[in-house]
ModelCIF file with pLDDT and N, C-alpha, C, O atoms, coordinates in Angstrom:
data_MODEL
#
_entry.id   MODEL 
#
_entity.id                         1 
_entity.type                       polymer 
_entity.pdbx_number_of_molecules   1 
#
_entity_poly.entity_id                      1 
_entity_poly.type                           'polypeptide(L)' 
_entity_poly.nstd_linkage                   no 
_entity_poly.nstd_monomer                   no 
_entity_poly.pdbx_seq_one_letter_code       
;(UNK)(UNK)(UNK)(UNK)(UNK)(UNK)(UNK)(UNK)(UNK)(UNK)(UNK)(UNK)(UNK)(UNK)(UNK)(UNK)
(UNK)(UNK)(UNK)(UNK)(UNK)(UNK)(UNK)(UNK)(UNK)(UNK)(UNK)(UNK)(UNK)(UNK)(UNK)(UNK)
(UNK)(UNK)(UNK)(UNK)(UNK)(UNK)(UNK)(UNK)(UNK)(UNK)(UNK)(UNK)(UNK)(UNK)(UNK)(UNK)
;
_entity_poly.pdbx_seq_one_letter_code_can   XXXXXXXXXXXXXXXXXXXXXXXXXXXXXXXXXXXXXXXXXXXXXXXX 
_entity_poly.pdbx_strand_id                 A 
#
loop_
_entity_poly_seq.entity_id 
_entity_poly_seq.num 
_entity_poly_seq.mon_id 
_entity_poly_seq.hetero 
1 1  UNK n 
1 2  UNK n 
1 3  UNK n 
1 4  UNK n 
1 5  UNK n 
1 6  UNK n 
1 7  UNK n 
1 8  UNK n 
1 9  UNK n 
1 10 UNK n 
1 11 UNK n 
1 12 UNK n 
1 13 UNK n 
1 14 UNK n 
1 15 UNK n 
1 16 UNK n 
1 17 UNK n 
1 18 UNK n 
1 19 UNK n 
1 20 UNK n 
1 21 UNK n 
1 22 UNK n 
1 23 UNK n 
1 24 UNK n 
1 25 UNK n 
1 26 UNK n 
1 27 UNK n 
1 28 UNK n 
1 29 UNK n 
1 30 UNK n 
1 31 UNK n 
1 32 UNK n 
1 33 UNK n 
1 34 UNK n 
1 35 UNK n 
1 36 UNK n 
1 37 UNK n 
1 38 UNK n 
1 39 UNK n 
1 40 UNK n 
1 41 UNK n 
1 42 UNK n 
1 43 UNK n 
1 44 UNK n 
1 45 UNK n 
1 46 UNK n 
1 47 UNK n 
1 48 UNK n 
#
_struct_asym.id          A 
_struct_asym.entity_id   1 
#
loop_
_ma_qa_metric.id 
_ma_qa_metric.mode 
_ma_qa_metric.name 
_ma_qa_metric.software_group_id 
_ma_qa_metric.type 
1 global pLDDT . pLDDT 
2 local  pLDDT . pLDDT 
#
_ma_qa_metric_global.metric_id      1 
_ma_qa_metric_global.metric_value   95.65 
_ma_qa_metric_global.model_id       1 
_ma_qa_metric_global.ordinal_id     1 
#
loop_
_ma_qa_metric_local.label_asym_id 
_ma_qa_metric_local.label_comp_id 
_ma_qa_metric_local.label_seq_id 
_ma_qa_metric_local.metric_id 
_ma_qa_metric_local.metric_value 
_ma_qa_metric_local.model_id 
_ma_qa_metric_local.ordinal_id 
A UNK 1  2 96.00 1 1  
A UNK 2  2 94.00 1 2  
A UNK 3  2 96.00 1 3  
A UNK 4  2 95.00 1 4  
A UNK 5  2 94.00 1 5  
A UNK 6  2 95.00 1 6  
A UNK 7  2 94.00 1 7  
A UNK 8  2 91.00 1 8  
A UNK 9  2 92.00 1 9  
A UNK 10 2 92.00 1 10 
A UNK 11 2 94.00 1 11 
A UNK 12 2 94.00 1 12 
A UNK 13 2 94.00 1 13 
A UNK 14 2 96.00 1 14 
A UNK 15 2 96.00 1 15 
A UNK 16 2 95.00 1 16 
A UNK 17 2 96.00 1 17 
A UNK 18 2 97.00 1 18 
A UNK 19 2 97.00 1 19 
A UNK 20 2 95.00 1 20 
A UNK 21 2 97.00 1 21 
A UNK 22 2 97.00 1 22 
A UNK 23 2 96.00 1 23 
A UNK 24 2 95.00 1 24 
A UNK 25 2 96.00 1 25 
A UNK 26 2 95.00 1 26 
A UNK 27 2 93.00 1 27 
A UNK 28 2 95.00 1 28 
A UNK 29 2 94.00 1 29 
A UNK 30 2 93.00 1 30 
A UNK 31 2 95.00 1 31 
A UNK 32 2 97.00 1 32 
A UNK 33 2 97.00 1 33 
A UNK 34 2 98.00 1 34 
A UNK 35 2 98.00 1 35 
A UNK 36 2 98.00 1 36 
A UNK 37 2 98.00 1 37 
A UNK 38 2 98.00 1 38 
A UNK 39 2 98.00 1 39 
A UNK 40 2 98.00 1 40 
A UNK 41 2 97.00 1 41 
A UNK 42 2 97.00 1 42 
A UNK 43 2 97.00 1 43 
A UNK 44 2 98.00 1 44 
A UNK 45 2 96.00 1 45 
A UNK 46 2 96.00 1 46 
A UNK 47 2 96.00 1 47 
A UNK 48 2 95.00 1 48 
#
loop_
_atom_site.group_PDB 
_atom_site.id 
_atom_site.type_symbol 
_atom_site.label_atom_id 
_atom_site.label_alt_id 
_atom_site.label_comp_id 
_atom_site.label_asym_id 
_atom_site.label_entity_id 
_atom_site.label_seq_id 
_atom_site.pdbx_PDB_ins_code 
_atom_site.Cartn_x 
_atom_site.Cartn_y 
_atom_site.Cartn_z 
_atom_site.occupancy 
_atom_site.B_iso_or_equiv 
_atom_site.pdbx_formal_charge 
_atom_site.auth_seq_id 
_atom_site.auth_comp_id 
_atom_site.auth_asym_id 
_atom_site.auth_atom_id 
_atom_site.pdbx_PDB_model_num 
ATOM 1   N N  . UNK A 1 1  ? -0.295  -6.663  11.196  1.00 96.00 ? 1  UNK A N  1 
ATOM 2   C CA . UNK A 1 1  ? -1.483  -6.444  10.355  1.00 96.00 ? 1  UNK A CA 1 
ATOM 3   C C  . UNK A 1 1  ? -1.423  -5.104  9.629   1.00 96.00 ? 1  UNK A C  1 
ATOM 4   O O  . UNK A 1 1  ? -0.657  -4.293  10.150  1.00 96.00 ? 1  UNK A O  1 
ATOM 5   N N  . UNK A 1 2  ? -2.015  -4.738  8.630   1.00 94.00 ? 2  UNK A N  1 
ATOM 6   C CA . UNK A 1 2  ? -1.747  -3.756  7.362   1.00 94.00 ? 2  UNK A CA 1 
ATOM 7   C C  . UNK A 1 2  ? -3.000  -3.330  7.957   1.00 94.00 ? 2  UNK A C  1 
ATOM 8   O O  . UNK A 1 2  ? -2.742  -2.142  8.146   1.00 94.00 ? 2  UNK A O  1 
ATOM 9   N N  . UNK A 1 3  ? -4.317  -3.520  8.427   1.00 96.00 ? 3  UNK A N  1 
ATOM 10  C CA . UNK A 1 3  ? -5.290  -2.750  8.807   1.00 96.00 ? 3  UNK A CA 1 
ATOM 11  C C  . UNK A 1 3  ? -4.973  -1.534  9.427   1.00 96.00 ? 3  UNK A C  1 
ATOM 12  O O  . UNK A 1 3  ? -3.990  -1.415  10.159  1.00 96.00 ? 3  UNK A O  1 
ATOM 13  N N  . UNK A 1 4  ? -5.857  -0.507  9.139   1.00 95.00 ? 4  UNK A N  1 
ATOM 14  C CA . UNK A 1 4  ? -5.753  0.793   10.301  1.00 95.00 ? 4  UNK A CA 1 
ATOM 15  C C  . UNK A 1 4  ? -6.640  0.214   10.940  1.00 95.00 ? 4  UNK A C  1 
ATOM 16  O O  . UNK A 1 4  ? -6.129  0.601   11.991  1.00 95.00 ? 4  UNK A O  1 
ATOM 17  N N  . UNK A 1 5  ? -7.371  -0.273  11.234  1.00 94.00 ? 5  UNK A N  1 
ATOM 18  C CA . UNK A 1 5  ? -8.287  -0.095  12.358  1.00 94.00 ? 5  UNK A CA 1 
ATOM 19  C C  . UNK A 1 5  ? -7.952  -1.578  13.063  1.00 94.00 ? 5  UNK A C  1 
ATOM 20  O O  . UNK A 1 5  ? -8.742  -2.146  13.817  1.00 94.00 ? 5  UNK A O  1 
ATOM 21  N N  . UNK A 1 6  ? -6.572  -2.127  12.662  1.00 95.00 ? 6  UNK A N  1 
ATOM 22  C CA . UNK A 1 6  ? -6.099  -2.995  13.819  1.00 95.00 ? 6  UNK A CA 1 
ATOM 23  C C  . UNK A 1 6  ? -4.708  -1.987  14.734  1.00 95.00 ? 6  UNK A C  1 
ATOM 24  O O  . UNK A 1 6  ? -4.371  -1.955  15.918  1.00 95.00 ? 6  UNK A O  1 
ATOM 25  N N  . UNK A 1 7  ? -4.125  -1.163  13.301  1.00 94.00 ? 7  UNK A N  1 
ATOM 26  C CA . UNK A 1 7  ? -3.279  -0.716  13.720  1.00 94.00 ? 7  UNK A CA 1 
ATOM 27  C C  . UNK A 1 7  ? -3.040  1.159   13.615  1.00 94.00 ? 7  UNK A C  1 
ATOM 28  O O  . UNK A 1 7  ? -2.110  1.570   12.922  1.00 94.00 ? 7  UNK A O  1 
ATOM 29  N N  . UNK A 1 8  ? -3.619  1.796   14.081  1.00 91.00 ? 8  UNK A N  1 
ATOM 30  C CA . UNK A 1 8  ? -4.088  3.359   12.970  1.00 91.00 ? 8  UNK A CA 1 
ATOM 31  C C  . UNK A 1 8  ? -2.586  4.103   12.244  1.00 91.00 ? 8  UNK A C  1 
ATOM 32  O O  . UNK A 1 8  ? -2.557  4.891   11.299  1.00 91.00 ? 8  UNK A O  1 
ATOM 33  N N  . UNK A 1 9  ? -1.534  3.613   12.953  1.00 92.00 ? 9  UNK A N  1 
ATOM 34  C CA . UNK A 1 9  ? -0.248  4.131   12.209  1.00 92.00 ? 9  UNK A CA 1 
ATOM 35  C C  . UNK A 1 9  ? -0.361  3.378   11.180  1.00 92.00 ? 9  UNK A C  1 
ATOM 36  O O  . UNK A 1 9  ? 0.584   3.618   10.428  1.00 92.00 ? 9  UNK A O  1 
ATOM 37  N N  . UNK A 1 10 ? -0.982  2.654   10.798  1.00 92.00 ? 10 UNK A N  1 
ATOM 38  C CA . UNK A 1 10 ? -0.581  1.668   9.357   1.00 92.00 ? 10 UNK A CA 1 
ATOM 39  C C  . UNK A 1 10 ? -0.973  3.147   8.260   1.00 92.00 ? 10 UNK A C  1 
ATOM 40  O O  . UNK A 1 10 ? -1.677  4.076   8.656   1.00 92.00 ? 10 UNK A O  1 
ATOM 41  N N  . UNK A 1 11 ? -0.465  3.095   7.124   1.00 94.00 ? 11 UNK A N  1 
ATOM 42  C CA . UNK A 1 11 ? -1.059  4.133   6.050   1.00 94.00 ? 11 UNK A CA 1 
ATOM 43  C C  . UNK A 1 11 ? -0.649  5.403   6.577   1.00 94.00 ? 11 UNK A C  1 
ATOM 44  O O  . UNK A 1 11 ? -0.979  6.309   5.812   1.00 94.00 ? 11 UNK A O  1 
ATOM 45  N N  . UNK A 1 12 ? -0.080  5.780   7.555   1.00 94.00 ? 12 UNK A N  1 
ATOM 46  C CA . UNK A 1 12 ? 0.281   7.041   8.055   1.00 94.00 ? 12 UNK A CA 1 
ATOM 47  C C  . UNK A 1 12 ? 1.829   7.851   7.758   1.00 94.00 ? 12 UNK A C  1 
ATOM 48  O O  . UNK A 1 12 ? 2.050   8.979   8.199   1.00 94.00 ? 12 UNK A O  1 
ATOM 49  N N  . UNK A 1 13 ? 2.679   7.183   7.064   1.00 94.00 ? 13 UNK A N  1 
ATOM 50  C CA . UNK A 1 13 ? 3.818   7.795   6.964   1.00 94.00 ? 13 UNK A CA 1 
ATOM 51  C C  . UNK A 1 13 ? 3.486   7.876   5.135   1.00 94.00 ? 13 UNK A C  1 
ATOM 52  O O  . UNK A 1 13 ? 3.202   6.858   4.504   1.00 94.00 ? 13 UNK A O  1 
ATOM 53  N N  . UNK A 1 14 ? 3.559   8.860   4.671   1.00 96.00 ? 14 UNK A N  1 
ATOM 54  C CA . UNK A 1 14 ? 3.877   8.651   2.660   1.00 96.00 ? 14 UNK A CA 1 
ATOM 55  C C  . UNK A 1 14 ? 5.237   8.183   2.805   1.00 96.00 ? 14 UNK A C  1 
ATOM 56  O O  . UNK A 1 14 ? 5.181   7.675   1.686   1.00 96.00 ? 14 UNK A O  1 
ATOM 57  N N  . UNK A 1 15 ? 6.140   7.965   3.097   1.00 96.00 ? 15 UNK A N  1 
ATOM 58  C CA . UNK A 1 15 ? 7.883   7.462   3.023   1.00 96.00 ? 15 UNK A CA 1 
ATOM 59  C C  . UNK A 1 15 ? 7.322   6.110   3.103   1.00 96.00 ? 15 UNK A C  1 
ATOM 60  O O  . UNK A 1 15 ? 7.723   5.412   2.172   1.00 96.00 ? 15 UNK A O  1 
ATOM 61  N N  . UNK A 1 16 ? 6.733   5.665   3.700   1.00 95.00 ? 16 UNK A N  1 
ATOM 62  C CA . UNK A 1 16 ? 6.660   4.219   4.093   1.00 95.00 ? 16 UNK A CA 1 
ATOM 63  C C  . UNK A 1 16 ? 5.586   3.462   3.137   1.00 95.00 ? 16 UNK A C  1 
ATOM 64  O O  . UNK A 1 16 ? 5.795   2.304   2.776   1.00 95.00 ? 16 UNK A O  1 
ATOM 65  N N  . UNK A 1 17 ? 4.432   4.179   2.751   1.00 96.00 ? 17 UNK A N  1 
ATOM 66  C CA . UNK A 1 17 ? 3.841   3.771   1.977   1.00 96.00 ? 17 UNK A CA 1 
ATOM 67  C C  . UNK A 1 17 ? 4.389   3.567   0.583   1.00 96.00 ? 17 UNK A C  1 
ATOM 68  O O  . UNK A 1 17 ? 4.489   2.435   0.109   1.00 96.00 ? 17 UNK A O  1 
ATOM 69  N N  . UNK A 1 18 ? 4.725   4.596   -0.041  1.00 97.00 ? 18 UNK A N  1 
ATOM 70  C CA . UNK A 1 18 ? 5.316   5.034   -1.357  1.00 97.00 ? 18 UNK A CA 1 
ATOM 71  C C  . UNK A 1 18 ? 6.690   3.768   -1.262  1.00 97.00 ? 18 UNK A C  1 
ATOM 72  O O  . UNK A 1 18 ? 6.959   3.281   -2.360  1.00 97.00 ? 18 UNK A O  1 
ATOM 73  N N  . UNK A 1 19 ? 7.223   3.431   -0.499  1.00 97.00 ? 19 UNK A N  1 
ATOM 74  C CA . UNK A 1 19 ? 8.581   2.254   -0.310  1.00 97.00 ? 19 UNK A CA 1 
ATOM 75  C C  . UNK A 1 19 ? 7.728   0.783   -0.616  1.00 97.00 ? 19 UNK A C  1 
ATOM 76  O O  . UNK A 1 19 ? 7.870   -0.061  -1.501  1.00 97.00 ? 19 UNK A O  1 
ATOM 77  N N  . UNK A 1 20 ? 6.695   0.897   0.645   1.00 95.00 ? 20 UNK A N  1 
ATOM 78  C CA . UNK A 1 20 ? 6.461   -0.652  0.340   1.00 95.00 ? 20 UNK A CA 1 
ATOM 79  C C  . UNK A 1 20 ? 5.698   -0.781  -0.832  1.00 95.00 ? 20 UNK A C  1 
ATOM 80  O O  . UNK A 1 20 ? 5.891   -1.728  -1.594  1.00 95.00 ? 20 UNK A O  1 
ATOM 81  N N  . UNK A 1 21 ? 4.901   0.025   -1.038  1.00 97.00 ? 21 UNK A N  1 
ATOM 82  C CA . UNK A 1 21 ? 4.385   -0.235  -2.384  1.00 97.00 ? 21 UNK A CA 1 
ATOM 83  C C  . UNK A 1 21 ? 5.532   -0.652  -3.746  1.00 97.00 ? 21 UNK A C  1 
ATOM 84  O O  . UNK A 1 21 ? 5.562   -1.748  -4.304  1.00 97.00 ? 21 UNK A O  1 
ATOM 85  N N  . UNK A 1 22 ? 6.271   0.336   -4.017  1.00 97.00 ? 22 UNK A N  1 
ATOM 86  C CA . UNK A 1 22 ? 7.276   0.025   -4.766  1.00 97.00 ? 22 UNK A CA 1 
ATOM 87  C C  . UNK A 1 22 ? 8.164   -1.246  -4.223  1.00 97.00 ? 22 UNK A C  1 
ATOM 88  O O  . UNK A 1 22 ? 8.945   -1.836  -4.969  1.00 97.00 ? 22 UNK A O  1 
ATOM 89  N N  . UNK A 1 23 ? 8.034   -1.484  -3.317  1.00 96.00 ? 23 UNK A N  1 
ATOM 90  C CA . UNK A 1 23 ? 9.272   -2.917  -3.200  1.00 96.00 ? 23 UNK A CA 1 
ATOM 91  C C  . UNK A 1 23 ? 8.000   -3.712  -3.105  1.00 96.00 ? 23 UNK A C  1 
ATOM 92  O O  . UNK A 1 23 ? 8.231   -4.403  -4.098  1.00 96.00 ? 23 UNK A O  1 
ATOM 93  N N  . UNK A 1 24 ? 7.134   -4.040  -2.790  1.00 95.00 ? 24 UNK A N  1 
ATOM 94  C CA . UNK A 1 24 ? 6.296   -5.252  -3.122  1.00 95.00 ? 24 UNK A CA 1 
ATOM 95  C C  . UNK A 1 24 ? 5.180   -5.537  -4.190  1.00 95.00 ? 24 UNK A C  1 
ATOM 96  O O  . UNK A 1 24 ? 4.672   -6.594  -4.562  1.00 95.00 ? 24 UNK A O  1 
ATOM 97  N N  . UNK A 1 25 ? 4.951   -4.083  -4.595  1.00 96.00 ? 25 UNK A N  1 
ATOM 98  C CA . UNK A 1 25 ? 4.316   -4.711  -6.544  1.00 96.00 ? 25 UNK A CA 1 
ATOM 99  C C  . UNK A 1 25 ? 5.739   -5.199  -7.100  1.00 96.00 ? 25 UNK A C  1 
ATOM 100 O O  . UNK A 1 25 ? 5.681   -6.356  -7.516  1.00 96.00 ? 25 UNK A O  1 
ATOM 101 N N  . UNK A 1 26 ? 6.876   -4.661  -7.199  1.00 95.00 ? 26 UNK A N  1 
ATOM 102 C CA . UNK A 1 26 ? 8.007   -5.264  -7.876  1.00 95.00 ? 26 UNK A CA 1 
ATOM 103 C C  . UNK A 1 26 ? 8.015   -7.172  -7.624  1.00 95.00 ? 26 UNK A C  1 
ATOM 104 O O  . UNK A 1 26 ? 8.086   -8.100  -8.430  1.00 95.00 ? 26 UNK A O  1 
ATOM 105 N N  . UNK A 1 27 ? 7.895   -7.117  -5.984  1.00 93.00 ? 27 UNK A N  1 
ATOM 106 C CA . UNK A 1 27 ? 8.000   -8.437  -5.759  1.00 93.00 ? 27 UNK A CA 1 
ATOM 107 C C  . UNK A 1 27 ? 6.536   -9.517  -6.046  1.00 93.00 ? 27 UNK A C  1 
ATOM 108 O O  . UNK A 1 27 ? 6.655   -10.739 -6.134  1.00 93.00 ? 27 UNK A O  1 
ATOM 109 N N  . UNK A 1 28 ? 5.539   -8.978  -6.132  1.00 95.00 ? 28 UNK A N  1 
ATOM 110 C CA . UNK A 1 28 ? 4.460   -9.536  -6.374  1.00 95.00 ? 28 UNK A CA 1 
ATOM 111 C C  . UNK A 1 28 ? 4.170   -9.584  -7.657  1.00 95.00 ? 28 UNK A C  1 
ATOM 112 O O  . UNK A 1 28 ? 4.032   -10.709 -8.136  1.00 95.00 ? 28 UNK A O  1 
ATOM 113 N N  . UNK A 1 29 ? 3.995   -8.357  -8.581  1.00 94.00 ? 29 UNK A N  1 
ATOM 114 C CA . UNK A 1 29 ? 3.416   -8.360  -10.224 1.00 94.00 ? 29 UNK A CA 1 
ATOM 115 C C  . UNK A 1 29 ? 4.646   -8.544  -10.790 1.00 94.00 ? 29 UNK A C  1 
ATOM 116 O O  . UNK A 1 29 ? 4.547   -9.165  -11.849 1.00 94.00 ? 29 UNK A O  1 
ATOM 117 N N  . UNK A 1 30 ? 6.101   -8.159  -10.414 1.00 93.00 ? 30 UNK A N  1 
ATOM 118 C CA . UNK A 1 30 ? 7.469   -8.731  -11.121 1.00 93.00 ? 30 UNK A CA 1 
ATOM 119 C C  . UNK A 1 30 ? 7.544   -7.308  -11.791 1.00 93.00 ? 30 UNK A C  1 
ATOM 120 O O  . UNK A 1 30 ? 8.287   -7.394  -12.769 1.00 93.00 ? 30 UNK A O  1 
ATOM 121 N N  . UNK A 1 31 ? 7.003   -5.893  -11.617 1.00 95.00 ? 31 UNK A N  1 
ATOM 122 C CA . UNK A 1 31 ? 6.741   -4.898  -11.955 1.00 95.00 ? 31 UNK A CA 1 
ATOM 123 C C  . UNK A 1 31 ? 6.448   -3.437  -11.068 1.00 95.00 ? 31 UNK A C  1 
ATOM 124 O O  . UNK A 1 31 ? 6.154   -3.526  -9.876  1.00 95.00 ? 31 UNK A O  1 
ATOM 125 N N  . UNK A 1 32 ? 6.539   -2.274  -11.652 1.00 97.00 ? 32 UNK A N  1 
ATOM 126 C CA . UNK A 1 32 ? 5.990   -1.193  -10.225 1.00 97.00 ? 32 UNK A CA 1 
ATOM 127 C C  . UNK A 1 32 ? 4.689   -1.203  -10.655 1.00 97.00 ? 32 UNK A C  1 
ATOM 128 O O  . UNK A 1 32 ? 4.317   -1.430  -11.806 1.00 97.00 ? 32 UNK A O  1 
ATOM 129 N N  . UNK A 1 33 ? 4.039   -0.963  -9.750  1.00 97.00 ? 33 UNK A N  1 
ATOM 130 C CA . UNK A 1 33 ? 2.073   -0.866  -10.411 1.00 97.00 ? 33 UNK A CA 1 
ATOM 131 C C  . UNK A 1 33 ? 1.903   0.312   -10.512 1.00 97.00 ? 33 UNK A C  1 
ATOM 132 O O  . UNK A 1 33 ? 2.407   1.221   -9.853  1.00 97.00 ? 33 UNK A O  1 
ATOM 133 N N  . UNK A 1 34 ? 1.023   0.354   -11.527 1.00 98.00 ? 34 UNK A N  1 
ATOM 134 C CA . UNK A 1 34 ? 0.193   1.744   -11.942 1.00 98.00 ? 34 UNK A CA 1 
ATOM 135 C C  . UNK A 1 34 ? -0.270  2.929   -11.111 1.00 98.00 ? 34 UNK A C  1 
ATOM 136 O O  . UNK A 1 34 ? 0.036   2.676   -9.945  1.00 98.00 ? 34 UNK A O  1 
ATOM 137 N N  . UNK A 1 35 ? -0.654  3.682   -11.162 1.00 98.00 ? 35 UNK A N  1 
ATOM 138 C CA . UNK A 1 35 ? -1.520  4.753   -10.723 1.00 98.00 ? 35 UNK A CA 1 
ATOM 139 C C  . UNK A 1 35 ? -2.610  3.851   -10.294 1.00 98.00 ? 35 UNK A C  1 
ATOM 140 O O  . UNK A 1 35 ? -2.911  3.545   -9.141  1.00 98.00 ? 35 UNK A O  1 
ATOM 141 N N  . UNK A 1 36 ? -3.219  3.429   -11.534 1.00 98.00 ? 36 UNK A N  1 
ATOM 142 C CA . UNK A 1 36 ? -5.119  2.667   -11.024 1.00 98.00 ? 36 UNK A CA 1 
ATOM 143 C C  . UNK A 1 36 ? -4.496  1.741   -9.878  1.00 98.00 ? 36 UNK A C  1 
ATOM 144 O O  . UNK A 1 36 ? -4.960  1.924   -8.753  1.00 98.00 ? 36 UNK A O  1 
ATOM 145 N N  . UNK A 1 37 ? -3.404  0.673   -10.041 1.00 98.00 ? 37 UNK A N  1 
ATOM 146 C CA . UNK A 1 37 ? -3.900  -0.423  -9.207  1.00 98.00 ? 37 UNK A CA 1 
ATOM 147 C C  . UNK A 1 37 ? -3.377  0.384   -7.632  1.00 98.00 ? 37 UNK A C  1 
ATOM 148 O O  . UNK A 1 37 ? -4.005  -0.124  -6.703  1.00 98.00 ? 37 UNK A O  1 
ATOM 149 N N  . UNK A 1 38 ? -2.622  1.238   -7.260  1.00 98.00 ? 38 UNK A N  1 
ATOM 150 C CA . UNK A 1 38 ? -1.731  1.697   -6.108  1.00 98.00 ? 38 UNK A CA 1 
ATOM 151 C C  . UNK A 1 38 ? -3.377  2.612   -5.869  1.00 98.00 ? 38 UNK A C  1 
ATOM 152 O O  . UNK A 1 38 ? -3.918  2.142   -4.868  1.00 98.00 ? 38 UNK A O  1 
ATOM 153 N N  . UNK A 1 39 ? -4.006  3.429   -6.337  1.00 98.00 ? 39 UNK A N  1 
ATOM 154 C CA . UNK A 1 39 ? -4.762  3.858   -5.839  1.00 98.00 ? 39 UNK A CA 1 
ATOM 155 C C  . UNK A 1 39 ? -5.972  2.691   -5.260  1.00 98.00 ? 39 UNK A C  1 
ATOM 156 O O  . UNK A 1 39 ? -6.421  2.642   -4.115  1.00 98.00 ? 39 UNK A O  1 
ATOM 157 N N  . UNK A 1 40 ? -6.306  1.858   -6.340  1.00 98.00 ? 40 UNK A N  1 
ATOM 158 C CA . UNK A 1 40 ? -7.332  0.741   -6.055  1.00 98.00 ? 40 UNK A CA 1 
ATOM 159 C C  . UNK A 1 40 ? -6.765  -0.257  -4.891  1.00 98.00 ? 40 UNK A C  1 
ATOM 160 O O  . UNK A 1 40 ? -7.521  -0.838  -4.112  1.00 98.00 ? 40 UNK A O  1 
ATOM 161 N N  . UNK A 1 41 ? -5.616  -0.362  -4.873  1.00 97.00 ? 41 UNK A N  1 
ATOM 162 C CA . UNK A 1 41 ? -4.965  -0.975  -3.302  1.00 97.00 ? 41 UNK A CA 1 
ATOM 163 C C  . UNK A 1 41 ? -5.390  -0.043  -2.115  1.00 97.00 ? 41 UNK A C  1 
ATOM 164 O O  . UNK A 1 41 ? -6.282  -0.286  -1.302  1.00 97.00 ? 41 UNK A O  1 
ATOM 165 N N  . UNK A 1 42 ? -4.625  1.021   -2.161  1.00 97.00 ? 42 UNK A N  1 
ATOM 166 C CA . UNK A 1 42 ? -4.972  2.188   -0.856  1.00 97.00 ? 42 UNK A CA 1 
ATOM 167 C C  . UNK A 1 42 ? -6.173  2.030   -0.734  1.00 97.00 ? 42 UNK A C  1 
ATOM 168 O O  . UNK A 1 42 ? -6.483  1.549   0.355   1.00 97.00 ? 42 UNK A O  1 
ATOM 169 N N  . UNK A 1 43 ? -7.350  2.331   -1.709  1.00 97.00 ? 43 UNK A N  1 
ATOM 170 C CA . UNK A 1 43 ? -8.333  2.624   -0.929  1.00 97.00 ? 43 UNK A CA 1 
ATOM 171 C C  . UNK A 1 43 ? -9.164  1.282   -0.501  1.00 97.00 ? 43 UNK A C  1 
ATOM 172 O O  . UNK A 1 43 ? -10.200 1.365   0.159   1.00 97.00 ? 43 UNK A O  1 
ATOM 173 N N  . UNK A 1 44 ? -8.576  -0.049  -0.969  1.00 98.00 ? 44 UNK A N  1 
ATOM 174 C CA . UNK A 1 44 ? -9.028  -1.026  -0.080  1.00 98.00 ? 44 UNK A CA 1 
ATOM 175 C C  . UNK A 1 44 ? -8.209  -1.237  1.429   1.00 98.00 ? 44 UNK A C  1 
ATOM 176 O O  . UNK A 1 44 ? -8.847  -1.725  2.362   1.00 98.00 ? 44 UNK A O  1 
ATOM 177 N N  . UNK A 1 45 ? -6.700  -0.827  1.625   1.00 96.00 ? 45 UNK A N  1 
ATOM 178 C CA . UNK A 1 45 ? -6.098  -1.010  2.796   1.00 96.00 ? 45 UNK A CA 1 
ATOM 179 C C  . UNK A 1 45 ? -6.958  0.310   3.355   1.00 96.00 ? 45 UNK A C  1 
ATOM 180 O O  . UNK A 1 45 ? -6.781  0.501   4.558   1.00 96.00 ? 45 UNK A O  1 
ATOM 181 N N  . UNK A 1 46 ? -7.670  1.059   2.833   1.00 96.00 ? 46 UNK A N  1 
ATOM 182 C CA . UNK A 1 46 ? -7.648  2.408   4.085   1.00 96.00 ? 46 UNK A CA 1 
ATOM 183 C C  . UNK A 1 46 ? -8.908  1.950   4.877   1.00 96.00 ? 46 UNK A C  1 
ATOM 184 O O  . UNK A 1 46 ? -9.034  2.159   6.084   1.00 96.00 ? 46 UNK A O  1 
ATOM 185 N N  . UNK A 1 47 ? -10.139 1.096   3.854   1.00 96.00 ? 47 UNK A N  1 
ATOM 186 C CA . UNK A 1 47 ? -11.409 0.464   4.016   1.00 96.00 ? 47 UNK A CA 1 
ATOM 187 C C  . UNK A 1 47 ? -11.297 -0.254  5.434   1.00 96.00 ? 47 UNK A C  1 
ATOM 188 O O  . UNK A 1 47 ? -12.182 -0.129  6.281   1.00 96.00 ? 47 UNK A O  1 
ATOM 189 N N  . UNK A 1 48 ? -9.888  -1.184  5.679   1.00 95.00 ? 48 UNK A N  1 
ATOM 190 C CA . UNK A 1 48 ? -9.882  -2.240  6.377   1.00 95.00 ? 48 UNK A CA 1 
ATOM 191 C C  . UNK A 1 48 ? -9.853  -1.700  7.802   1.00 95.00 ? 48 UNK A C  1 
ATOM 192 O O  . UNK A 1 48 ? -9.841  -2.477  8.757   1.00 95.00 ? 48 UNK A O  1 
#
Protein backbone atom coordinates (compact mmCIF):
# COMPACT_ATOMS: atom_id res chain seq x y z
CA UNK A 1 0.00 0.00 0.00
CA UNK A 2 1.30 3.68 -1.00
CA UNK A 3 -0.60 5.04 2.19
CA UNK A 4 1.48 6.51 5.11
CA UNK A 5 -0.83 5.83 7.48
CA UNK A 6 -0.94 2.09 6.32
CA UNK A 7 2.66 2.26 5.93
CA UNK A 8 4.64 5.64 7.51
CA UNK A 9 7.97 4.82 5.48
CA UNK A 10 5.87 5.25 2.36
CA UNK A 11 6.84 9.09 1.12
CA UNK A 12 9.91 9.00 3.31
CA UNK A 13 12.98 8.52 1.16
CA UNK A 14 13.21 11.75 -1.81
CA UNK A 15 15.49 8.92 -3.91
CA UNK A 16 12.55 6.80 -3.93
CA UNK A 17 9.95 9.17 -4.45
CA UNK A 18 11.60 11.37 -7.15
CA UNK A 19 12.35 7.47 -9.08
CA UNK A 20 8.91 6.24 -8.86
CA UNK A 21 7.38 9.19 -9.82
CA UNK A 22 9.53 9.51 -12.88
CA UNK A 23 9.26 5.77 -13.89
CA UNK A 24 5.50 5.66 -13.47
CA UNK A 25 4.07 9.07 -14.94
CA UNK A 26 6.38 7.86 -17.93
CA UNK A 27 4.49 4.56 -17.68
CA UNK A 28 1.05 5.91 -16.99
CA UNK A 29 0.70 9.55 -18.96
CA UNK A 30 3.44 8.01 -21.69
CA UNK A 31 5.31 11.25 -20.32
CA UNK A 32 7.30 12.81 -17.02
CA UNK A 33 4.55 14.94 -15.20
CA UNK A 34 4.70 18.40 -14.36
CA UNK A 35 5.47 20.29 -11.31
CA UNK A 36 1.37 20.86 -10.78
CA UNK A 37 0.43 17.23 -11.30
CA UNK A 38 3.71 15.58 -9.00
CA UNK A 39 2.85 18.15 -6.44
CA UNK A 40 -1.13 17.55 -6.77
CA UNK A 41 -0.23 13.65 -6.50
CA UNK A 42 2.03 14.06 -3.23
CA UNK A 43 -0.23 15.94 -1.54
CA UNK A 44 -3.05 13.46 -2.16
CA UNK A 45 -0.59 10.29 -1.30
CA UNK A 46 0.58 12.32 1.91
CA UNK A 47 -3.53 12.90 2.75
CA UNK A 48 -3.94 9.02 2.68
Amino acid sequence: PLAPSMIPERLSKRRDIEKWLLRNCKWTLGRECTAQEKGDLLSFLKAQ
